[in-house]
C-alpha atoms as a PDB file:
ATOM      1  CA  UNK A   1       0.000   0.000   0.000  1.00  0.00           C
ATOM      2  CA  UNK A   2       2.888   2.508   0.949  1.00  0.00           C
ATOM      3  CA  UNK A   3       4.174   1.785  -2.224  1.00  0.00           C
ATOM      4  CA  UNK A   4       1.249   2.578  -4.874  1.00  0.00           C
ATOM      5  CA  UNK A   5       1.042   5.882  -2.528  1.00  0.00           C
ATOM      6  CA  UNK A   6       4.713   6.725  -3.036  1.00  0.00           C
ATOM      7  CA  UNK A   7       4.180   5.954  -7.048  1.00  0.00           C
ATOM      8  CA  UNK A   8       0.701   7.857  -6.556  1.00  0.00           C
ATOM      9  CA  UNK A   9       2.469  10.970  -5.452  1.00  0.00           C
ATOM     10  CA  UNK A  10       5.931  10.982  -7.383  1.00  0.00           C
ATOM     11  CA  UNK A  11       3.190  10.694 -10.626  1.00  0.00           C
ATOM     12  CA  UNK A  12       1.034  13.728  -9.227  1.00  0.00           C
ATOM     13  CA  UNK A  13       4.376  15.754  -8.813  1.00  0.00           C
ATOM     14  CA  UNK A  14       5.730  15.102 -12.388  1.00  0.00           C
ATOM     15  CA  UNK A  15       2.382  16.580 -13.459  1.00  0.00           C
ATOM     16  CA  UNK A  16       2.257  19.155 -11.608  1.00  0.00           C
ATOM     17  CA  UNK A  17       5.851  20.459 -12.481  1.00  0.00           C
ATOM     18  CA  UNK A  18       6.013  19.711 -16.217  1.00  0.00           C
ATOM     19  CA  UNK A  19       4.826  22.624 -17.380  1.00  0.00           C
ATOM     20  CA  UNK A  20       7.762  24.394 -15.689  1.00  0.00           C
ATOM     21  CA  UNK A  21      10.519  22.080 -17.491  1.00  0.00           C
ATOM     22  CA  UNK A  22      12.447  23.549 -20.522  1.00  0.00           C
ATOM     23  CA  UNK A  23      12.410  22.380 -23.563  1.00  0.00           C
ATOM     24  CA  UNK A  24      16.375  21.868 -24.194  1.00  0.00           C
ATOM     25  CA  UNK A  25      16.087  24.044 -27.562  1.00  0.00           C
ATOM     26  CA  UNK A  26      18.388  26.951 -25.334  1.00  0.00           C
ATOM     27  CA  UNK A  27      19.429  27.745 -22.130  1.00  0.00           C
ATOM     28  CA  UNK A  28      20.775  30.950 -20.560  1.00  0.00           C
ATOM     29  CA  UNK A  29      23.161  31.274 -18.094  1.00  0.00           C
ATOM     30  CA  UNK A  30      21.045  34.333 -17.218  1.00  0.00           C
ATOM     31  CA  UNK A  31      21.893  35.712 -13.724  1.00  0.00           C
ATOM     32  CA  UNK A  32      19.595  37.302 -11.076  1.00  0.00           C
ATOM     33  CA  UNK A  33      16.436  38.330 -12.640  1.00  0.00           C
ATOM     34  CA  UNK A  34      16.400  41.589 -11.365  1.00  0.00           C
ATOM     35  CA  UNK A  35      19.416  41.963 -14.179  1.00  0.00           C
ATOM     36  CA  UNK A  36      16.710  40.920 -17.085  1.00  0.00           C
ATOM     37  CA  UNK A  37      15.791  43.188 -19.515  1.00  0.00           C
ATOM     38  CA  UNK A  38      11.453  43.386 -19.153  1.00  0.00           C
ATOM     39  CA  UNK A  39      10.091  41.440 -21.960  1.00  0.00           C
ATOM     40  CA  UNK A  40       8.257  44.519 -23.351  1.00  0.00           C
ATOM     41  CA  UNK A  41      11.764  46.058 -24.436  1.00  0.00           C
ATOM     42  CA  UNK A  42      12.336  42.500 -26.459  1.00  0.00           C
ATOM     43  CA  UNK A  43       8.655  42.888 -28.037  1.00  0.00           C
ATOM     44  CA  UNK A  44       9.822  46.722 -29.313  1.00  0.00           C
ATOM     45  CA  UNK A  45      12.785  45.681 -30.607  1.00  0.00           C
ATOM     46  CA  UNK A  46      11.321  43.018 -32.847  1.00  0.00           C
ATOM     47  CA  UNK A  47       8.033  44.669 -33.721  1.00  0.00           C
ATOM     48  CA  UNK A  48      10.719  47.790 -35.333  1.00  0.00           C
ATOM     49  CA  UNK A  49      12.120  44.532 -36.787  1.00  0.00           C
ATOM     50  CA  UNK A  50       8.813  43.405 -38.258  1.00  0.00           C
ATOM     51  CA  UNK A  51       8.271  40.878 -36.772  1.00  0.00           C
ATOM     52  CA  UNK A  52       4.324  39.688 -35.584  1.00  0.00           C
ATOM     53  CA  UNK A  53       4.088  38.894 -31.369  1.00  0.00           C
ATOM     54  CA  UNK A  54       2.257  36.030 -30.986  1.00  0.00           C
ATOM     55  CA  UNK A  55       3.843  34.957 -27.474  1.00  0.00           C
ATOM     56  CA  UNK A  56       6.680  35.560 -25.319  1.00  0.00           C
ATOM     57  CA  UNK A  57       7.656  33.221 -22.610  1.00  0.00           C
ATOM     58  CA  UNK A  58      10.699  32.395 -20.379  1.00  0.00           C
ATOM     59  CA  UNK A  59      12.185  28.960 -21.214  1.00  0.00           C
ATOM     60  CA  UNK A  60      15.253  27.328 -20.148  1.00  0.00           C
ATOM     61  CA  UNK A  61      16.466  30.735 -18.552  1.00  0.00           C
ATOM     62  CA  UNK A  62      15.860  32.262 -21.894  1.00  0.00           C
ATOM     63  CA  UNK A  63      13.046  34.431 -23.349  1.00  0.00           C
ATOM     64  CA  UNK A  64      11.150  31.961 -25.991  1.00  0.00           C
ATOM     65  CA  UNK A  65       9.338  33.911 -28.670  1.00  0.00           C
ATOM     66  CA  UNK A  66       6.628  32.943 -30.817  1.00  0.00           C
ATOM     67  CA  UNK A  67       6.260  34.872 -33.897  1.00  0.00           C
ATOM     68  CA  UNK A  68       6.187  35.470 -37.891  1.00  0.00           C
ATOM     69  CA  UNK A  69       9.268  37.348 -38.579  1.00  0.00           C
ATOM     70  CA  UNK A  70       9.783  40.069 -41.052  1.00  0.00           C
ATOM     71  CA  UNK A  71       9.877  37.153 -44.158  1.00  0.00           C
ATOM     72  CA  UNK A  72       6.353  35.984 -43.122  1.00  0.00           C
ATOM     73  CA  UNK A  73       7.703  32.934 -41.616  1.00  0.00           C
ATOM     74  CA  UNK A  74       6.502  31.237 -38.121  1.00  0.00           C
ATOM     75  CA  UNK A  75       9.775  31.198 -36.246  1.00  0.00           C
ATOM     76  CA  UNK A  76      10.640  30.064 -32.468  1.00  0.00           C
ATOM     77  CA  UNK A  77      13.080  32.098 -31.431  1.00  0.00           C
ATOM     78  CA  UNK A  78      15.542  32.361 -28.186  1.00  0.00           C
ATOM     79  CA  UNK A  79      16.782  35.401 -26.810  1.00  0.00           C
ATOM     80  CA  UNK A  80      19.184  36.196 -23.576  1.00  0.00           C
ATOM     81  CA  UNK A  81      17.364  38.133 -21.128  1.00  0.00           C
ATOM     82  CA  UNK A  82      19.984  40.189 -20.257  1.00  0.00           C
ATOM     83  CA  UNK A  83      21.539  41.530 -23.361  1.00  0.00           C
ATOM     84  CA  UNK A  84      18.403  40.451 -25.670  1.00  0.00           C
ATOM     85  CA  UNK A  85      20.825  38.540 -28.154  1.00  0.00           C
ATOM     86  CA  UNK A  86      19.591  36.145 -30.077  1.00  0.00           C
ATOM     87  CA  UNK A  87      20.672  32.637 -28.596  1.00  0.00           C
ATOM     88  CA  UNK A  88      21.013  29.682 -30.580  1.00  0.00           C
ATOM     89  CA  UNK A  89      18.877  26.745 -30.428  1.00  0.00           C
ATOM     90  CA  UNK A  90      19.779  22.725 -30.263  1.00  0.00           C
ATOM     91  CA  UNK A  91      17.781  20.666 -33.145  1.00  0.00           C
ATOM     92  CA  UNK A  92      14.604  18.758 -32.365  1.00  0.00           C
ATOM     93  CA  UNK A  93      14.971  15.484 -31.518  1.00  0.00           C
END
């Protein structure tokens, strides 16, 4: 019984954290957040790019951006938060 309790609650934890786990596409080595950039500065920077916003997100220490850049193509995109370069990405597996 102790047993399918332990399994019971390792399960419920893996659930309940997923959502927080990176995706291994980037990571940052990004410091104390209070050192970030805010994400609205990112947004500018790539709207005067022409690029489209659809989402911005923090991932793997990075800032994750969904978007269509300025060729009209969907991109996922990495950026440091600190310096707002572009960070590149591992392949899908």
């Amino acid at each position: 019984m102790k047993t399918k309790l332990t399994i019971a609650a390792l399960a419920a934890g893996l659930v309940i954290s997923g959502s927080s786990f990176a995706t291994g596409l980037a990571t940052c080595d990004s410091g104390p957040r209070n050192t970030w950039q805010p994400q609205e500065k990112l947004e500018k920077m790539l709207v005067e790019k022409g690029w489209r916003i659809n989402r911005v997100k923090e991932d793997g220490g990075c800032y994750e951006v969904y978007a269509v850049n300025e060729k009209g193509q969907r991109v996922e995109a990495y950026f440091h938060p600190t310096t707002l370069d572009s960070v590149p990405t591992q392949p899908r597996r």
